[in-house]
Each structure stands twice: as structure tokens, then as C-alpha cells.
N, C-alpha and C. Protein backbone atom coordinates (compact mmCIF):
# COMPACT_ATOMS: atom_id res chain seq x y z
N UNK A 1 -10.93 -12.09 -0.01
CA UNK A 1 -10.26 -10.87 -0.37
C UNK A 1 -11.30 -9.78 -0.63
N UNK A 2 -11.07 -8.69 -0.26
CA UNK A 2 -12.16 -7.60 -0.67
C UNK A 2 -12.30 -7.34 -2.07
N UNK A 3 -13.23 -6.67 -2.41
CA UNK A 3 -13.33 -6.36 -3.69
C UNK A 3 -13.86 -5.37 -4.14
N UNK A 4 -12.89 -3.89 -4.20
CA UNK A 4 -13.23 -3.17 -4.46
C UNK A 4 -14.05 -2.72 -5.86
N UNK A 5 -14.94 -1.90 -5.78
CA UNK A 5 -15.14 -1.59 -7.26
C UNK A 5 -13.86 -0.48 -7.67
N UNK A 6 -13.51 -1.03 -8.77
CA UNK A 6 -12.43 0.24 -9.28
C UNK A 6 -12.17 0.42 -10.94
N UNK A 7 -12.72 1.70 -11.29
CA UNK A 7 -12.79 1.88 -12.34
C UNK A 7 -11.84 2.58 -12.79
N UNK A 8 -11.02 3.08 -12.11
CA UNK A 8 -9.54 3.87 -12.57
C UNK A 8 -9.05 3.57 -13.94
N UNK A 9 -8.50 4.36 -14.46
CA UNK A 9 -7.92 4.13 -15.90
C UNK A 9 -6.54 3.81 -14.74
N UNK A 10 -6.27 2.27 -16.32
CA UNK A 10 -4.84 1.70 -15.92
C UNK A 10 -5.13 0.11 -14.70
N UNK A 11 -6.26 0.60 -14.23
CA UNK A 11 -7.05 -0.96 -13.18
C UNK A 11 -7.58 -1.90 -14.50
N UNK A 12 -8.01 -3.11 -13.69
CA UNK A 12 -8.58 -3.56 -14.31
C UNK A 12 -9.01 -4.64 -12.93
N UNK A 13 -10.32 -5.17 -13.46
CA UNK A 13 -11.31 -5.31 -12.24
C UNK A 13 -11.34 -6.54 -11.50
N UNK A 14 -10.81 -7.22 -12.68
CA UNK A 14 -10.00 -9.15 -12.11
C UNK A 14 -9.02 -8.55 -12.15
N UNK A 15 -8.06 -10.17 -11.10
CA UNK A 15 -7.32 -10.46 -10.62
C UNK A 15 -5.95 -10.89 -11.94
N UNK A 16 -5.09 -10.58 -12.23
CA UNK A 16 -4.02 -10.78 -12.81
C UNK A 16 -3.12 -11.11 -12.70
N UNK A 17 -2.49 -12.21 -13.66
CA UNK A 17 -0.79 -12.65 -13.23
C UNK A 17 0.00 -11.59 -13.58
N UNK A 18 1.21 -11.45 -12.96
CA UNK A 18 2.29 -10.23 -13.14
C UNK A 18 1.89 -10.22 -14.84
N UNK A 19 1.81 -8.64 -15.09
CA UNK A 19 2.45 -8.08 -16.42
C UNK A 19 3.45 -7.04 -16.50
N UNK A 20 3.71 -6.88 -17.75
CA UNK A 20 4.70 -6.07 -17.90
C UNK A 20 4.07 -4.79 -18.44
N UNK A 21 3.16 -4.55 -18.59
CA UNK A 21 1.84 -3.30 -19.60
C UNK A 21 2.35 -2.50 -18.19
N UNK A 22 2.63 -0.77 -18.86
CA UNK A 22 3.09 -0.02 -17.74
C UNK A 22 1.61 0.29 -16.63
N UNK A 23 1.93 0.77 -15.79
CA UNK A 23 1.10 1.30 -14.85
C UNK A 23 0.44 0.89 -13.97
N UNK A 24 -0.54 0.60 -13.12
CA UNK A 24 -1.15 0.27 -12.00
C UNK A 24 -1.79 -1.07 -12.36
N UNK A 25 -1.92 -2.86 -11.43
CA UNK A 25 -2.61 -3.42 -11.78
C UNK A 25 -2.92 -4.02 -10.85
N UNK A 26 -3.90 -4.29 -10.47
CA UNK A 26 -4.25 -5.78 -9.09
C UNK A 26 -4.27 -6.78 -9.56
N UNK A 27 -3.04 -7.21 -8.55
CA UNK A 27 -2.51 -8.87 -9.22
C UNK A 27 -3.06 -9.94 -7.88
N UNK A 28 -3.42 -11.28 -8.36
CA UNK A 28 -3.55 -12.19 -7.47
C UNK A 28 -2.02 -12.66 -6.65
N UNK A 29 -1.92 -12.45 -5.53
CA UNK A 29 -0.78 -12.49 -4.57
C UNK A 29 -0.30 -13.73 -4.55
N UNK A 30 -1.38 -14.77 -4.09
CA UNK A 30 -0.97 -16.00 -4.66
C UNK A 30 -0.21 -16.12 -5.73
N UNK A 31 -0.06 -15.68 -7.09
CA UNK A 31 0.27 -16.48 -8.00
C UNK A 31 1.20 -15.70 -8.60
N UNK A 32 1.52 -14.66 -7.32
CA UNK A 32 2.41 -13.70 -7.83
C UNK A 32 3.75 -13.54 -6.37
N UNK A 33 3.43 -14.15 -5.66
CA UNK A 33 4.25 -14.33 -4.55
C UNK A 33 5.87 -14.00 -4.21
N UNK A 34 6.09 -14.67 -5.61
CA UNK A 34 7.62 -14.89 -5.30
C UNK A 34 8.19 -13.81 -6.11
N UNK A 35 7.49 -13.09 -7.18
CA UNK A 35 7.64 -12.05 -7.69
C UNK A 35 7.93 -10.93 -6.42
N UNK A 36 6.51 -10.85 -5.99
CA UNK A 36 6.62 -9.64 -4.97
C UNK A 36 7.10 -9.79 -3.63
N UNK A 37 7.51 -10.91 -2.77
CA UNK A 37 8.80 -11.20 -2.07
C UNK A 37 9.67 -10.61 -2.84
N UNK A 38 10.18 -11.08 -3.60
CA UNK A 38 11.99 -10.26 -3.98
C UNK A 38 11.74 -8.91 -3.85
N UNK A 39 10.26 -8.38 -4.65
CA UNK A 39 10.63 -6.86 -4.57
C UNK A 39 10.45 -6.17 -2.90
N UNK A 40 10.12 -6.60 -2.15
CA UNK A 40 9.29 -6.57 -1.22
C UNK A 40 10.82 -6.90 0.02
N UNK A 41 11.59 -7.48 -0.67
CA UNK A 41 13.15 -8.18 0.37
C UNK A 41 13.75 -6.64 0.07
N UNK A 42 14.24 -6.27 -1.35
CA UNK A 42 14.88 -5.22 -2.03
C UNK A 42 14.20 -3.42 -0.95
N UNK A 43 13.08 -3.92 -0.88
CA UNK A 43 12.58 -2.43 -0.10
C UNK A 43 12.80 -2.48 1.19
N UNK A 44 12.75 -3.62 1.87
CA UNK A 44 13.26 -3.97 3.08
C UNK A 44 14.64 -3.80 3.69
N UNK A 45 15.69 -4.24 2.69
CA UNK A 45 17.38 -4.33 2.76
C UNK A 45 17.52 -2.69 2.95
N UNK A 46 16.95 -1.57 1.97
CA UNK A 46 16.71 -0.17 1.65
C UNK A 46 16.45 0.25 3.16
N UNK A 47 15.36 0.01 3.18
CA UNK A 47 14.43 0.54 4.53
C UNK A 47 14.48 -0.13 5.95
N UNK A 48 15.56 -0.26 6.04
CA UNK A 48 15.55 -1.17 7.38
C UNK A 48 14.72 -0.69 9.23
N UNK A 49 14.39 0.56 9.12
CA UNK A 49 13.20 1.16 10.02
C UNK A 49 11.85 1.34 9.47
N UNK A 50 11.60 0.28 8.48
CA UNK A 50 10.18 -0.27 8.37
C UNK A 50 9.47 -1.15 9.26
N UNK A 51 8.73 -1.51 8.93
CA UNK A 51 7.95 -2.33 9.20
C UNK A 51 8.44 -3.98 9.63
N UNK A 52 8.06 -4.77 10.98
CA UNK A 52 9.04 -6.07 10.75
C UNK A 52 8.71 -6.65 9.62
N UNK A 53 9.96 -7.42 9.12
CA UNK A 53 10.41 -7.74 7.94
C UNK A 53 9.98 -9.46 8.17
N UNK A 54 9.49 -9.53 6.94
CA UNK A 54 8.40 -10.92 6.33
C UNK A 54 9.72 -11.96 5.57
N UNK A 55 10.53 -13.14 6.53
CA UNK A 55 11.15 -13.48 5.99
C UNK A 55 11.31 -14.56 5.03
N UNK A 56 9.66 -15.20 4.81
CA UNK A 56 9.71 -16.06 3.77
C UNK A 56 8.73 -15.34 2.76
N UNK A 57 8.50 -15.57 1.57
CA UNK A 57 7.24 -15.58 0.67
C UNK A 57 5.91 -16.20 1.33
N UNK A 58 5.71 -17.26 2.02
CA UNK A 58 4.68 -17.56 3.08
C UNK A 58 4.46 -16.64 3.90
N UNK A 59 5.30 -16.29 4.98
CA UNK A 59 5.13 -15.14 5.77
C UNK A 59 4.04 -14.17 4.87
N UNK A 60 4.80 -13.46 3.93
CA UNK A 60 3.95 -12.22 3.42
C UNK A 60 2.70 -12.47 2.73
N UNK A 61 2.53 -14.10 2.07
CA UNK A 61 1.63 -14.13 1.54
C UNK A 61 0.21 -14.14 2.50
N UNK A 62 0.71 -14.87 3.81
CA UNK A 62 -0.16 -14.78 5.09
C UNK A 62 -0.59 -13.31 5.25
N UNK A 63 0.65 -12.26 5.69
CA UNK A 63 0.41 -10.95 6.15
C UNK A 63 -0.86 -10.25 4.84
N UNK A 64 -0.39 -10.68 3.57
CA UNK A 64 -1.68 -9.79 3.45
C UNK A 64 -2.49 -10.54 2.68
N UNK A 65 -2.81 -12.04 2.90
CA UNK A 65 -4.43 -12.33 2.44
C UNK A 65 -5.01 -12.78 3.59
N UNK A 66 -4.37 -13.78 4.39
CA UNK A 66 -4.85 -14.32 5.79
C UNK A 66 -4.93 -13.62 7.03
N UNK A 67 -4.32 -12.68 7.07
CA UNK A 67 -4.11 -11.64 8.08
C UNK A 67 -4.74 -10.28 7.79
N UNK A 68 -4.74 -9.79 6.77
CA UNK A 68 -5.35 -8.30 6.25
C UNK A 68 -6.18 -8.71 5.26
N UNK A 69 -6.42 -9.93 4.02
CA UNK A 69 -7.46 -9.63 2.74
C UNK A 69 -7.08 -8.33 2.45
N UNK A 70 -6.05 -8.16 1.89
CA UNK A 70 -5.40 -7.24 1.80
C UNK A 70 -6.28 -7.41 -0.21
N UNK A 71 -5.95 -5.66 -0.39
CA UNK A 71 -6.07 -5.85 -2.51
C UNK A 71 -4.87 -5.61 -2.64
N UNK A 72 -4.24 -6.50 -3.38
CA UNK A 72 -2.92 -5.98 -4.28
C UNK A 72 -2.66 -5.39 -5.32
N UNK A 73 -1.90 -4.23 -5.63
CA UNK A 73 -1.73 -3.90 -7.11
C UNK A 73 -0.28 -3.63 -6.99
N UNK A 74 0.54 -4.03 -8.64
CA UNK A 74 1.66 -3.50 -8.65
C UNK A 74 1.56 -2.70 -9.86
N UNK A 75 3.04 -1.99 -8.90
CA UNK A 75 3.13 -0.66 -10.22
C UNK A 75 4.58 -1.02 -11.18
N UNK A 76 4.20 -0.77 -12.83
CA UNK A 76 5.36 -1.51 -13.54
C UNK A 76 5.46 -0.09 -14.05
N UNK A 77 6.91 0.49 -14.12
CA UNK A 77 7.54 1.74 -14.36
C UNK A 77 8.01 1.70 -15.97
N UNK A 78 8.65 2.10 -16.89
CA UNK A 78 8.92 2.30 -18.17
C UNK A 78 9.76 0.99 -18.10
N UNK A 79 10.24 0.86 -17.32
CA UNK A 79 11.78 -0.25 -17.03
C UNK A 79 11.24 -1.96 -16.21
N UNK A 80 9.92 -1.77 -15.48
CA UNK A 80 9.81 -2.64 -15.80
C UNK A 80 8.59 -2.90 -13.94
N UNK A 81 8.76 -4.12 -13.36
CA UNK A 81 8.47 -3.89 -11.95
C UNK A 81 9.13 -2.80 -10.94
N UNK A 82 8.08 -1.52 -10.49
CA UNK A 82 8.72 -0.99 -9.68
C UNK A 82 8.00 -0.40 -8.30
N UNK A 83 7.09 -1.34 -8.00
CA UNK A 83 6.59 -0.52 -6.53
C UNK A 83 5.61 -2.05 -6.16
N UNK A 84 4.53 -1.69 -5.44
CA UNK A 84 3.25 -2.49 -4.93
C UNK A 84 2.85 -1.71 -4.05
N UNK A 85 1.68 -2.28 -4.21
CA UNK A 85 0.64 -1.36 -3.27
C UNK A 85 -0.64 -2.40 -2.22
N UNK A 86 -0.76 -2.56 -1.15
CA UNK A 86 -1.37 -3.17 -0.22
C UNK A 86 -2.92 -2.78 0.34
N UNK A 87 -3.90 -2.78 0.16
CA UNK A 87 -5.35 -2.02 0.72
C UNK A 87 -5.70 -2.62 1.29
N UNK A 88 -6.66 -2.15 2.21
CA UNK A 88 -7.42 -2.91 3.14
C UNK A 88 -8.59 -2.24 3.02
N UNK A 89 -10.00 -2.51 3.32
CA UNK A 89 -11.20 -1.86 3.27
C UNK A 89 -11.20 -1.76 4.58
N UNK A 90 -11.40 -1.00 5.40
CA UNK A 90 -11.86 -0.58 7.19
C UNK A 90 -12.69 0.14 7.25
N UNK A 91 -14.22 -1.13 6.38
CA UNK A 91 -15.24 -0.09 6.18
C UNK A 91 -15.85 0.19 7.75
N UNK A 92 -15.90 -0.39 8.63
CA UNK A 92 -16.25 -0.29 10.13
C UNK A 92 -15.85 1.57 10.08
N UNK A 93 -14.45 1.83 9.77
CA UNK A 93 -13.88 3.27 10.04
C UNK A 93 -14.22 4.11 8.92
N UNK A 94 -15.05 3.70 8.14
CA UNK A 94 -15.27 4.45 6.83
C UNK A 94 -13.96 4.72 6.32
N UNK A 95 -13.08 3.83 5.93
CA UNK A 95 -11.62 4.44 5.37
C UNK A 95 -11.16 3.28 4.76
N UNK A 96 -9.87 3.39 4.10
CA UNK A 96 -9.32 2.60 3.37
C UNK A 96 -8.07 2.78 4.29
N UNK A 97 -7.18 1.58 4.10
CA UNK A 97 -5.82 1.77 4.91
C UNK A 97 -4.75 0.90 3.57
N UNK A 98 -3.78 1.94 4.27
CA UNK A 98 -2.72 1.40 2.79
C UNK A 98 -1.74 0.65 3.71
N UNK A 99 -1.24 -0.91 3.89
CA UNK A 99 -1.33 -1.72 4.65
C UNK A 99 0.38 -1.89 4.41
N UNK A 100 0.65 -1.81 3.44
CA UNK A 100 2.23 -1.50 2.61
C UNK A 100 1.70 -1.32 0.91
N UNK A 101 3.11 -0.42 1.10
CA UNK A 101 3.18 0.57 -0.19
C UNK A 101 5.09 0.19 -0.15
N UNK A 102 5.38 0.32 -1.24
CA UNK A 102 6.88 -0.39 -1.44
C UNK A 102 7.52 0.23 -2.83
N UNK A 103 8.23 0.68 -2.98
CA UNK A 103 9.31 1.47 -4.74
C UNK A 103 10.54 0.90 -4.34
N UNK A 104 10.93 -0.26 -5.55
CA UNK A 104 12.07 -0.48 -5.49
C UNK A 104 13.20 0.73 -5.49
N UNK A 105 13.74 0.67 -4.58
CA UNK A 105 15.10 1.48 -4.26
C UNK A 105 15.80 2.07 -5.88
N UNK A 106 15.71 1.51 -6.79
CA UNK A 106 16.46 1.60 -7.62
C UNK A 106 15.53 2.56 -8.72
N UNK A 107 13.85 3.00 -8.19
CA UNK A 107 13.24 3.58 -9.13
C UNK A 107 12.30 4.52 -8.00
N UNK A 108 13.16 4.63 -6.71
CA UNK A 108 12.64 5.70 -5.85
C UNK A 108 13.37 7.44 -6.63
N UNK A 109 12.13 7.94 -6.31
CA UNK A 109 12.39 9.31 -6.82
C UNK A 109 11.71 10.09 -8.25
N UNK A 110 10.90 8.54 -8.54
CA UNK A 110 10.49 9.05 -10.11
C UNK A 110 9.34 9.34 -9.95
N UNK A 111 8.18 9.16 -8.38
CA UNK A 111 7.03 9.92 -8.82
C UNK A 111 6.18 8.50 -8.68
N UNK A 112 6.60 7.03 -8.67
CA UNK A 112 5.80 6.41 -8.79
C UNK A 112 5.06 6.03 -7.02
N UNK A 113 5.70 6.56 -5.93
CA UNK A 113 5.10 6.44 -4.70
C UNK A 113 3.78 7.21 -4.18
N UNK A 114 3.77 8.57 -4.62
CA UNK A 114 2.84 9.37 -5.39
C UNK A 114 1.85 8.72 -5.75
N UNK A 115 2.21 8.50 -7.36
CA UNK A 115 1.18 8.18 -8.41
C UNK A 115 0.65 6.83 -7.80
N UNK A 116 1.18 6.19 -6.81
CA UNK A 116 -0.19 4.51 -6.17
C UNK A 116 -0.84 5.31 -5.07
N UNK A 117 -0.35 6.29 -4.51
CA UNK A 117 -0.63 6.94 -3.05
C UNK A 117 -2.41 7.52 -4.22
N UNK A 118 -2.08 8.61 -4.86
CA UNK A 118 -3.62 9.05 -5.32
C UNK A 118 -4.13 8.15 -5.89
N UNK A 119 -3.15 7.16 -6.82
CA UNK A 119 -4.34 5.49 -7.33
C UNK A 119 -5.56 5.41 -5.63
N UNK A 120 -4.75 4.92 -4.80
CA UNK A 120 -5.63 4.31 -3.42
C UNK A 120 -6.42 5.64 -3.07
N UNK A 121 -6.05 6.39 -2.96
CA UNK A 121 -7.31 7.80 -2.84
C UNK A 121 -8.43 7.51 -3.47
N UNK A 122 -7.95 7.45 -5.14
CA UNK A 122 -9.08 7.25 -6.20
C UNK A 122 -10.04 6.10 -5.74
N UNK A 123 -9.83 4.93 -5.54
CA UNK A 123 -10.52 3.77 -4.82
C UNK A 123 -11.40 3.83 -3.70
N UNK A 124 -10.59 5.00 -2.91
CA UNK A 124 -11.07 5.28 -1.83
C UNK A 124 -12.85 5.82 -1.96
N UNK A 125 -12.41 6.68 -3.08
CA UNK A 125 -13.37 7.55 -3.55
C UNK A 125 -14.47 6.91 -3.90
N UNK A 126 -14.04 6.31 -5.29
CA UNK A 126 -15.05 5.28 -5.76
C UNK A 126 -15.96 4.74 -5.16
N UNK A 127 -15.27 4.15 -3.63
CA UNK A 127 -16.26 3.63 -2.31
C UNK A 127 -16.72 3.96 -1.47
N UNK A 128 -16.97 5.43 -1.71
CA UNK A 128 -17.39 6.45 -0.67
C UNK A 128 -16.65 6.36 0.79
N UNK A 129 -15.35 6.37 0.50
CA UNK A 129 -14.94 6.32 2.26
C UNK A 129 -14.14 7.63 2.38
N UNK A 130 -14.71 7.91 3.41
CA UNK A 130 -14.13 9.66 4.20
C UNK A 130 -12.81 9.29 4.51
N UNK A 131 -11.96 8.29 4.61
CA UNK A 131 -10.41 9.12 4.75
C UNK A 131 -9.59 7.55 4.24
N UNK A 132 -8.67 8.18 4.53
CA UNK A 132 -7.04 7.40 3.83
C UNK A 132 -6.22 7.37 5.32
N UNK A 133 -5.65 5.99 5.76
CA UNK A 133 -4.91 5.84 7.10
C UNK A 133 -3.97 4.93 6.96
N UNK A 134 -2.73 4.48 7.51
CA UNK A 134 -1.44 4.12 7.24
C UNK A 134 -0.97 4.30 8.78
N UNK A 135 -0.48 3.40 8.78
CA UNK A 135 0.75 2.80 10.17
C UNK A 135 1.93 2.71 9.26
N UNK A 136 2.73 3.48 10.05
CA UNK A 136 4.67 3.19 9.60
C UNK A 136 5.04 3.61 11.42
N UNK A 137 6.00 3.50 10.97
CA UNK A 137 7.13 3.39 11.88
C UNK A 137 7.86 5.32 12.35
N UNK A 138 7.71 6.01 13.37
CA UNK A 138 7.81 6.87 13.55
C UNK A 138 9.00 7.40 13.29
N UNK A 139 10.53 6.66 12.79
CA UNK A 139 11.53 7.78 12.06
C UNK A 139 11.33 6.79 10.54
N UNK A 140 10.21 6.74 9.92
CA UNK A 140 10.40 6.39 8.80
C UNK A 140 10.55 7.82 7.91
N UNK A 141 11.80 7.82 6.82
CA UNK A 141 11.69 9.48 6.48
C UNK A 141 10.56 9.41 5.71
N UNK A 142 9.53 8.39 5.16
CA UNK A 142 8.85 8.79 4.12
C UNK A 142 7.20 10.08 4.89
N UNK A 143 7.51 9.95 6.42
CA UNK A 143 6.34 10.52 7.05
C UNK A 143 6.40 11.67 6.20
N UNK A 144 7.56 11.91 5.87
CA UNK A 144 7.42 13.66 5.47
C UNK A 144 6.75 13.77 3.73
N UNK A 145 6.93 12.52 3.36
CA UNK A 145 6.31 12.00 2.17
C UNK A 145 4.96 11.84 2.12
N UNK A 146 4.73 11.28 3.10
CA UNK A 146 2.81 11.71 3.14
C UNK A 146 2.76 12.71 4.10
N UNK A 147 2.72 13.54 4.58
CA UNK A 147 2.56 14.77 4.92
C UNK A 147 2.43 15.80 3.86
N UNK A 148 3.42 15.32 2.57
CA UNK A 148 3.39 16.27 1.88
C UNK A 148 1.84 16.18 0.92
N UNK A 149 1.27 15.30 0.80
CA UNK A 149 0.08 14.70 0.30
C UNK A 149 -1.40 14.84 0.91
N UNK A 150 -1.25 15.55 2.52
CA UNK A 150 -1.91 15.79 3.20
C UNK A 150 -2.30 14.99 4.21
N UNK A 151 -1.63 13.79 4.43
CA UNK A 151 -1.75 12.82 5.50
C UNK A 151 -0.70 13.60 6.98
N UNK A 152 -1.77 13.42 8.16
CA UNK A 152 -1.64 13.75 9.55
C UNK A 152 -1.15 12.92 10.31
N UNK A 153 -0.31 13.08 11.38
CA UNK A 153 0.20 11.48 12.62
C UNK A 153 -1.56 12.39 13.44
N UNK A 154 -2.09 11.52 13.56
CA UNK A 154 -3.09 11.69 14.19
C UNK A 154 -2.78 10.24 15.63
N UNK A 155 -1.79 10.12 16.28
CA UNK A 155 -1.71 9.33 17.50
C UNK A 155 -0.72 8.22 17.05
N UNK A 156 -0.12 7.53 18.09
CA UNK A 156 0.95 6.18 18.27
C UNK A 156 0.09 5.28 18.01
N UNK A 157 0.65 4.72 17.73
CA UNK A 157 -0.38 3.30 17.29
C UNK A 157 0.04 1.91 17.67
N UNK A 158 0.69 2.16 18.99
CA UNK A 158 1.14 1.17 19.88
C UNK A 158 1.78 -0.36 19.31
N UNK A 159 1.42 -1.16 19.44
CA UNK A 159 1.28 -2.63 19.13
C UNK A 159 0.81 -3.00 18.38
N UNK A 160 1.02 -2.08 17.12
CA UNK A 160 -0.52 -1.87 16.03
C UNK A 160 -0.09 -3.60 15.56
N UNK A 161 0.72 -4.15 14.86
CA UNK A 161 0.72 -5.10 14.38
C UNK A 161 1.40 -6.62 15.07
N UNK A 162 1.25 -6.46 16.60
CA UNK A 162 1.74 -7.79 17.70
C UNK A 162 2.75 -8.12 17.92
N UNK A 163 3.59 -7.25 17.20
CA UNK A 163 4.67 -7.94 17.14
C UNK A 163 6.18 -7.26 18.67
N UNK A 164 5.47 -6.66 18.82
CA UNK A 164 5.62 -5.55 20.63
C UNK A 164 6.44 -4.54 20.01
N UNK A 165 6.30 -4.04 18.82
CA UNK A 165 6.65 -3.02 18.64
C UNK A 165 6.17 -1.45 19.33
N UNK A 166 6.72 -0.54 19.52
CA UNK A 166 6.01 0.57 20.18
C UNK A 166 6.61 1.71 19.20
N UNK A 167 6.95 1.94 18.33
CA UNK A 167 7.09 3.30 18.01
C UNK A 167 6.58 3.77 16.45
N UNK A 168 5.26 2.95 16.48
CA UNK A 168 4.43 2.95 15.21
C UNK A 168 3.62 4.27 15.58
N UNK A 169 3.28 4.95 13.95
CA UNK A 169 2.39 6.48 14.21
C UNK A 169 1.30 6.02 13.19
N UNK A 170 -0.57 6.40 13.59
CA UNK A 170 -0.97 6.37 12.55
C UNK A 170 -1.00 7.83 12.01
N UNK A 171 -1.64 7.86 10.71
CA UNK A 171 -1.64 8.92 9.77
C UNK A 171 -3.10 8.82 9.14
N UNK A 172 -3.54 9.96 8.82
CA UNK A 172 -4.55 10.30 8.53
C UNK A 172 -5.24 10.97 7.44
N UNK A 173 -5.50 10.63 6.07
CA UNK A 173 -6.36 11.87 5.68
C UNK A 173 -8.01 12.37 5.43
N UNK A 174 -8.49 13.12 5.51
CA UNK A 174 -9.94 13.19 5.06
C UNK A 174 -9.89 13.20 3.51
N UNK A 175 -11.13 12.84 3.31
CA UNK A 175 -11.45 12.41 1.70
C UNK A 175 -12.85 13.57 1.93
N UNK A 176 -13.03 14.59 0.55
CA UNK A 176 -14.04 14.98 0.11
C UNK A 176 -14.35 14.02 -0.79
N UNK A 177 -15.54 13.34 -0.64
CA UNK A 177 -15.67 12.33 -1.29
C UNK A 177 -16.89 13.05 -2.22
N UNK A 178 -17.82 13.76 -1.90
CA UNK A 178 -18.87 14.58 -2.82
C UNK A 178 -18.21 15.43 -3.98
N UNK A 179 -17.12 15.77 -3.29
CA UNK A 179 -16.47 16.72 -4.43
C UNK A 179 -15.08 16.03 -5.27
N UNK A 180 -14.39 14.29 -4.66
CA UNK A 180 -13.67 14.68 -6.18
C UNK A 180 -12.21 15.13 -5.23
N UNK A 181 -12.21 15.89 -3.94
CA UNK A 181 -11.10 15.91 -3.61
C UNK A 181 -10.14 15.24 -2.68
């Protein structure tokens, strides 16, 4: 699994079983699996022009440690579990890629899709990488959601994940990484 350095207020630098302490945490996927399947089914049922859909807890646990070494963090809202967040290091591209990002349906709208979107910026930062990149699905409405954040469709992204899909877009942002922005 990669291992970012991340000093963010609200991180913490090992690996953690689910808590309930509000705000951002990287949890070990393994041992948190069946937790983040359900939430992860719940964003899926919501979003049905996502991404193909991971139908066991194996499946996803594959997709992002055996397949991506993906970092995990989830985000716990006033009320309780309400998002996750997926990274990948693509230091080859100097960038970070947000691999899935997920808000339970029932706590979309409060700001917490946002608040993991600049968490992974911040990381980004930390590791000196010039941009932020993401594959979705080209009528996903959230494009207009990172657009609003400053992420670009910079090209189709074909077959990005094997599965013969064709109407994936990547997205793009630059990172001032000297300055902080």
C-alpha cells in the first residue's frame, strides 16, 4: 500500500479500525471491508452511472489494495459514517488520482464531498505532486462538481478500467505546489 506522508489536521499517519471521532481518517481496508462495502453498495444503488459496481466485499477489497494500493480514508459526519475516499500515488505522472470518492446519499449536500476532495489536494501537496486526476463516467452529474473545484475533462479515457467500458472522461487539476494553492 502506498504511504503517503500526511500531516493534515484530522489524519493520522497509521492505519486505523473504523472510528466514530468526526472527520477524515485512513483506515486499513482489510479490517474495515464490510463496513465500507455497505457504504460503498448505498452510493452505488444512488449512482447507478458510476463506475462498474463491485459486487462482493472481495471484489472491492481487490479493486483497491490488489489492483490500485489504493490509501483509504473515511469521512465520519456529526451523525456518524458518511463518505470514503480512495488515492492512488501516480508518481510516474507526478499526480495523485482519486480512484473513488463516495457520500452516502443520505448526507450528500452537506459539504463533506468537498471537504475529502481538498483533504486529497492537501496530500497531494505534502508530496510535491503537480496535479489531481480522476476517471468517472461521462454523464456522471458530479463532473459539474469537480469542475466547480477546478478540475478539467482533459480527454476520454477509453477502457480506463477493462471492463470495455467506453464513455469514461479523465479530469484534471494543476497543483501550485510552491505556493500552497
Amino acid at each position: 500500500m502506498n504511504e503517503f506522508s500526511n500531516t493534515t489536521e484530522g489524519s493520522q499517519e497509521r492505519e486505523m479500525k473504523m472510528t466514530k471521532e468526526e472527520g477524515i481518517h485512513k483506515v486499513s481496508v482489510e479490517e474495515n471491508i464490510e463496513e465500507m462495502f455497505l457504504l460503498d453498495s448505498k452510493i452505488a444503488k444512488a449512482s447507478p452511472y458510476l463506475l462498474p459496481a463491485l459486487e462482493t466485499p472481495s471484489e472491492l477489497l481487490d479493486f483497491l489494495t490488489k489492483e490500485h494500493q489504493s490509501d483509504t480514508y473515511i469521512f465520519n459526519g456529526e451523525d456518524g459514517l458518511a463518505g470514503y475516499l480512495s488515492l492512488v500515488d501516480t508518481s510516474r505522472e507526478n499526480a495523485l488520482e482519486v480512484l473513488n470518492i463516495g457520500v452516502d446519499p443520505k448526507f450528500q449536500g452537506k459539504g463533506y464531498g468537498k471537504k475529502m476532495m481538498l483533504f486529497a489536494e492537501e496530500i497531494a501537496k505534502e508530496n510535491n505532486r503537480q496535479k489531481m486526476k480522476l476517471v468517472t463516467t461521462e454523464n456522471n452529474p458530479a463532473v459539474k462538481f469537480y469542475e466547480s473545484l477546478g478540475y478539467g475533462i482533459i480527454g476520454k479515457a477509453g477502457d480506463y478500467y477493462g471492463d470495455g467500458g467506453t464513455g469514461y472522461i479523465l479530469l484534471e487539476k494543476n497543483l501550485d505546489v510552491k505556493n500552497g494553492k
